[in-house]
Protein backbone atom coordinates (compact mmCIF):
# COMPACT_ATOMS: atom_id res chain seq x y z
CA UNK A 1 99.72 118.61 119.35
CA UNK A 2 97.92 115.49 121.34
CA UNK A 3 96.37 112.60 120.20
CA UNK A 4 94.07 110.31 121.84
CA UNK A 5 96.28 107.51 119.24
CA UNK A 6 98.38 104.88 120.45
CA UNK A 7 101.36 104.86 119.26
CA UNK A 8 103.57 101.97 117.27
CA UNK A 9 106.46 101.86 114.69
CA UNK A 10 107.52 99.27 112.62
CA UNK A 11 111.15 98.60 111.49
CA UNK A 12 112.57 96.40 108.95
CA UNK A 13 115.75 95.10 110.31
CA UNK A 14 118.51 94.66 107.75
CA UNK A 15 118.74 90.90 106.95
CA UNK A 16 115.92 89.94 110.15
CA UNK A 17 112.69 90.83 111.65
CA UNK A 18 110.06 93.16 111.76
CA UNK A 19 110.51 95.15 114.90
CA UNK A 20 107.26 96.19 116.07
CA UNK A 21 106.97 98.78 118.92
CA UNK A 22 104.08 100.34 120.63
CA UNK A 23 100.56 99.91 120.96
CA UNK A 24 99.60 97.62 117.82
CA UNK A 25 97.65 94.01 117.96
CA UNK A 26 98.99 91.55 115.73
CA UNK A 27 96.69 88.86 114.28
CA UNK A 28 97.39 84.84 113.65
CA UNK A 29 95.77 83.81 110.47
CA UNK A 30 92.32 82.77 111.91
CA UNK A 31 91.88 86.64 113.13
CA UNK A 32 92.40 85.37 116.90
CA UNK A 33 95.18 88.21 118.59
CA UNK A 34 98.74 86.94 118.85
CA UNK A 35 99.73 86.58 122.53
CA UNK A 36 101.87 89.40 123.62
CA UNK A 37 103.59 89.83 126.57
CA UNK A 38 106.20 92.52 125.49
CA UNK A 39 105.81 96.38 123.85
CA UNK A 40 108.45 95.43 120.97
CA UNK A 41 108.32 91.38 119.36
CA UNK A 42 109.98 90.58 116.27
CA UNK A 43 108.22 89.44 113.42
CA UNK A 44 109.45 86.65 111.58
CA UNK A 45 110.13 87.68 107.47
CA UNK A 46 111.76 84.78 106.39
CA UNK A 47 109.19 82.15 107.10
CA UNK A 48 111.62 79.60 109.02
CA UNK A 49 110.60 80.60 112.87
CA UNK A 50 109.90 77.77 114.70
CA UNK A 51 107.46 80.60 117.21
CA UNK A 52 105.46 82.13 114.00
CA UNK A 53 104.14 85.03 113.54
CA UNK A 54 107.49 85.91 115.68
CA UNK A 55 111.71 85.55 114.95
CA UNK A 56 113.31 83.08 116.83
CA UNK A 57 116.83 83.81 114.65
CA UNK A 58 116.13 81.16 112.03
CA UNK A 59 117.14 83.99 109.64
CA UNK A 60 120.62 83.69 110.62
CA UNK A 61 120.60 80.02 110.17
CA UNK A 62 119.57 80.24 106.83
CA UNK A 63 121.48 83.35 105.54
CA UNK A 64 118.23 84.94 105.27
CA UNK A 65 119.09 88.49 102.77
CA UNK A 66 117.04 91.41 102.30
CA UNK A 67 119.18 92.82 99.67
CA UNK A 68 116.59 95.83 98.84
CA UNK A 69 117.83 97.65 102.03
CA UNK A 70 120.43 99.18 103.64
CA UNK A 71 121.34 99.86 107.08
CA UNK A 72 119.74 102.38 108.45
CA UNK A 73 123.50 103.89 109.98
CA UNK A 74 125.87 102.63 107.39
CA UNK A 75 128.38 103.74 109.95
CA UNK A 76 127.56 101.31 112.45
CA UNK A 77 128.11 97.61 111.52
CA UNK A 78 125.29 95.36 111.79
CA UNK A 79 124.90 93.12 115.23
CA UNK A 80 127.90 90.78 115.54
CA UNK A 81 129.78 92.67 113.23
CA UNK A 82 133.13 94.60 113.26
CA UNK A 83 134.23 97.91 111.43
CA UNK A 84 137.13 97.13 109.23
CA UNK A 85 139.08 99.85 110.88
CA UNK A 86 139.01 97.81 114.24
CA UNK A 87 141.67 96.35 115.00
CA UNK A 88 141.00 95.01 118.25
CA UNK A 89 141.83 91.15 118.69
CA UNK A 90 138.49 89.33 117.46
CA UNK A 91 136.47 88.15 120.76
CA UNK A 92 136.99 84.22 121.69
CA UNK A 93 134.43 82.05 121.08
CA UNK A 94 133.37 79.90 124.90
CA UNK A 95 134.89 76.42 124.90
């Protein structure tokens, strides 16, 4: 089955962004189209982005929760994170 459709997705990250990929144009609040120079941006969620409408990390910053969702592997840990059954030395932070 074809489609003549673009494509996009649209992923809540745990704790973070919107991921939007694909063929989608995103709107400022004035209706003008957000400049776009990449097929996946990340759309700020907890309103502290200093680039709005996109993430610049502020979320970590802030401890920024989205406590209605889960992971979408459990299994894996979330970026930065380690399993608790690693037991590999922690990494060092850069002096």
């Amino acid at each position: 089955m074809t489609t003549d459709r673009p494509w996009a997705s649209v992923t809540a990250c745990p704790h973070g962004p919107l991921l939007v990929r694909g063929d989608v144009e995103i709107l400022l609040p004035d209706g003008s189209p957000a400049p776009r120079r990449r097929s996946t941006v990340a759309l700020c969620r907890c309103g502290a982005s200093g680039i709005k409408p996109y993430c610049d990390g502020s979320h970590k910053v802030i401890g920024f929760r989205t406590e209605d969702e889960q992971p979408a592997h459990p299994e894996r840990p979330e970026h930065g994170e380690r399993p608790e059954h690693d037991e590999r030395p922690a990494p060092r932070s850069p002096r």
